[in-house]
N, C-alpha and C. Protein backbone atom coordinates (compact mmCIF):
# COMPACT_ATOMS: atom_id res chain seq x y z
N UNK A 1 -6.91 56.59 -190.40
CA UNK A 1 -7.81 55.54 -190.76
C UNK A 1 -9.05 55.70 -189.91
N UNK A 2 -10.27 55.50 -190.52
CA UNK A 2 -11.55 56.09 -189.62
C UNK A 2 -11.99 54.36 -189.64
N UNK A 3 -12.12 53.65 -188.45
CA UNK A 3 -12.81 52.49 -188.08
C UNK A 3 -13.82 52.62 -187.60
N UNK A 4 -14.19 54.12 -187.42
CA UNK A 4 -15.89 54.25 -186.62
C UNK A 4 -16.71 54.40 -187.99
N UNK A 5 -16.31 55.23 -188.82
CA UNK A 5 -17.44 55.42 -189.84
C UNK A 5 -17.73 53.68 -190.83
N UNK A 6 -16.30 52.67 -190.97
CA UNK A 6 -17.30 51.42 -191.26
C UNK A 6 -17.70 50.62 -190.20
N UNK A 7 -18.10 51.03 -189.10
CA UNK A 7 -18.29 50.19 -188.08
C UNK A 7 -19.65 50.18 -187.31
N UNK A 8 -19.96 51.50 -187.79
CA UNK A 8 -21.10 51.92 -186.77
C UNK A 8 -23.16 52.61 -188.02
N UNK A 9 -24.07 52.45 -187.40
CA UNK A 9 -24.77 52.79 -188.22
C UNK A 9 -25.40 54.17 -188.52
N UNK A 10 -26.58 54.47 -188.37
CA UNK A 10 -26.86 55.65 -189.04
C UNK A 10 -27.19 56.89 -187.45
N UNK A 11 -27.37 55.35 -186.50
CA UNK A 11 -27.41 56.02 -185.08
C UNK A 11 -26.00 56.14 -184.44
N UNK A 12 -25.59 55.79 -185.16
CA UNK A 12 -24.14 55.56 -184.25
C UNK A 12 -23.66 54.83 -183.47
N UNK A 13 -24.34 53.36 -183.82
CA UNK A 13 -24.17 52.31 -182.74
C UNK A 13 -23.17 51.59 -183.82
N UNK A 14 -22.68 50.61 -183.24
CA UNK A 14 -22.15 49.21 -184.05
C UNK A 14 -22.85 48.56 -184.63
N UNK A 15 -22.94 48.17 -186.07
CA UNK A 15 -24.34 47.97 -186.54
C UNK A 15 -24.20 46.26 -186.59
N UNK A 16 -25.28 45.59 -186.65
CA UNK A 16 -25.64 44.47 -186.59
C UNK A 16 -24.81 43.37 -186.82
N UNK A 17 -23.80 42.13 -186.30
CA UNK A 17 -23.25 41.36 -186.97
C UNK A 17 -21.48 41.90 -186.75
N UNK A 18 -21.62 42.77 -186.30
CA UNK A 18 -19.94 43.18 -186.06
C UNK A 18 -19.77 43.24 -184.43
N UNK A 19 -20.29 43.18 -183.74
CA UNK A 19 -19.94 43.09 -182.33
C UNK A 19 -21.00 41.98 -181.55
N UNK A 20 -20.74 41.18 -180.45
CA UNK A 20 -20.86 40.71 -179.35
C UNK A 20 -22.03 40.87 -178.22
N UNK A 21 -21.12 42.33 -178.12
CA UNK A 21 -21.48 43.40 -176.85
C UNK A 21 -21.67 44.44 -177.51
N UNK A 22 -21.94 45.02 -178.14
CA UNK A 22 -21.94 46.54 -178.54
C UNK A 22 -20.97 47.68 -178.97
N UNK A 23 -19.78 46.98 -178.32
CA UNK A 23 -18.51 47.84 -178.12
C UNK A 23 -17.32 47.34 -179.02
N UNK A 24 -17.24 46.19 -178.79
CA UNK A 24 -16.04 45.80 -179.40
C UNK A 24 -16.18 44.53 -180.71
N UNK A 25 -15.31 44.74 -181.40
CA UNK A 25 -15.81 44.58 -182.76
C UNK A 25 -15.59 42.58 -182.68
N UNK A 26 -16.24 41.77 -183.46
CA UNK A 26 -16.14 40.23 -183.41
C UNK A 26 -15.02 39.60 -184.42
N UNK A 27 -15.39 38.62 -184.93
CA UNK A 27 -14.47 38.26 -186.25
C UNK A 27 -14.84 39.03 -187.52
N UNK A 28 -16.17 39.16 -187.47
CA UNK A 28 -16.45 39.85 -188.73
C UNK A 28 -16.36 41.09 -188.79
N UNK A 29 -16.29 42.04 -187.73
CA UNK A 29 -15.98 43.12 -187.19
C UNK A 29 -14.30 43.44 -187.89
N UNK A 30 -13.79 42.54 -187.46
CA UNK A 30 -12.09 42.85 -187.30
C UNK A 30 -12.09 42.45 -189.22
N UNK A 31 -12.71 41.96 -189.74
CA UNK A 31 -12.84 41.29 -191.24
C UNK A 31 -12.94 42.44 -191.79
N UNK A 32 -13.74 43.03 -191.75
CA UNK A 32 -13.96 44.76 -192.16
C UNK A 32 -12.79 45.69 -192.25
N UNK A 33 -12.24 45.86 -190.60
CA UNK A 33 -11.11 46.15 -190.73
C UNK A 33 -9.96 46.79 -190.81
N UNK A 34 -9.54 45.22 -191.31
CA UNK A 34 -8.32 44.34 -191.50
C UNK A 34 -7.97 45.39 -193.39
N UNK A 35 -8.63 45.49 -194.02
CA UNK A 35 -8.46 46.07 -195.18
C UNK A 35 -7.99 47.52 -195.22
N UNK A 36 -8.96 47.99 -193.81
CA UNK A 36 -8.49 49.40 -193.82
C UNK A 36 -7.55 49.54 -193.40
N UNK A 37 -7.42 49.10 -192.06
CA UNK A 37 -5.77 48.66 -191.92
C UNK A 37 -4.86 48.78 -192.56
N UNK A 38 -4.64 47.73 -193.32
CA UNK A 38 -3.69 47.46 -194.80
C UNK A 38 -3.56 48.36 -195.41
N UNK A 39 -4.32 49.13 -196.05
CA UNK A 39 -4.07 50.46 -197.13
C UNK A 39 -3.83 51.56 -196.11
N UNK A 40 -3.85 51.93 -194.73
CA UNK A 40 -3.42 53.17 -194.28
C UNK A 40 -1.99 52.78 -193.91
N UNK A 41 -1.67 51.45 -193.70
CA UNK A 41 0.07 51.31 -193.64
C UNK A 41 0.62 51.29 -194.75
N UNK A 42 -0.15 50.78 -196.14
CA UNK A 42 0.91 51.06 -197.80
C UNK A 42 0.62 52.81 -197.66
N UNK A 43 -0.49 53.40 -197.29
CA UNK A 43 -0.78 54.83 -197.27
C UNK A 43 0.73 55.32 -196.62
N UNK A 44 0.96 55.11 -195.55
CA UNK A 44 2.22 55.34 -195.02
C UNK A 44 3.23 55.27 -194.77
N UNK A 45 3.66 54.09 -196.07
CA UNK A 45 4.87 53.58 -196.35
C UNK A 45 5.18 54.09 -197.56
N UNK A 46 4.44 54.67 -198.53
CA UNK A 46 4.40 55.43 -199.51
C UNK A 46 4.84 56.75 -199.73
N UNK A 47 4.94 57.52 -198.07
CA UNK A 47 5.40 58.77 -198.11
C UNK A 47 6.88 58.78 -198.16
């Protein structure tokens, strides 16, 4: 599951509205996700 490529922008920072501090992701951060999450564990319950 790649959480950097929806997390971060074209510089490679955390882009606007998902982190705090820069680093670590907020509520809306973790909202994002929470989805990817989900489909790489049916991804891996599937094998």
């Amino acid at each position: 599951m790649d959480y950097y490529a929806a997390l971060v922008d074209d510089k490679g920072m955390l882009r606007d509205g998902y982190s705090e501090d820069g680093l670590h992701p907020n509520a809306k951060g973790y909202e994002l996700l929470a989805p990817l999450a989900e489909a790489a564990i049916e991804k891996a319950l599937a094998r």
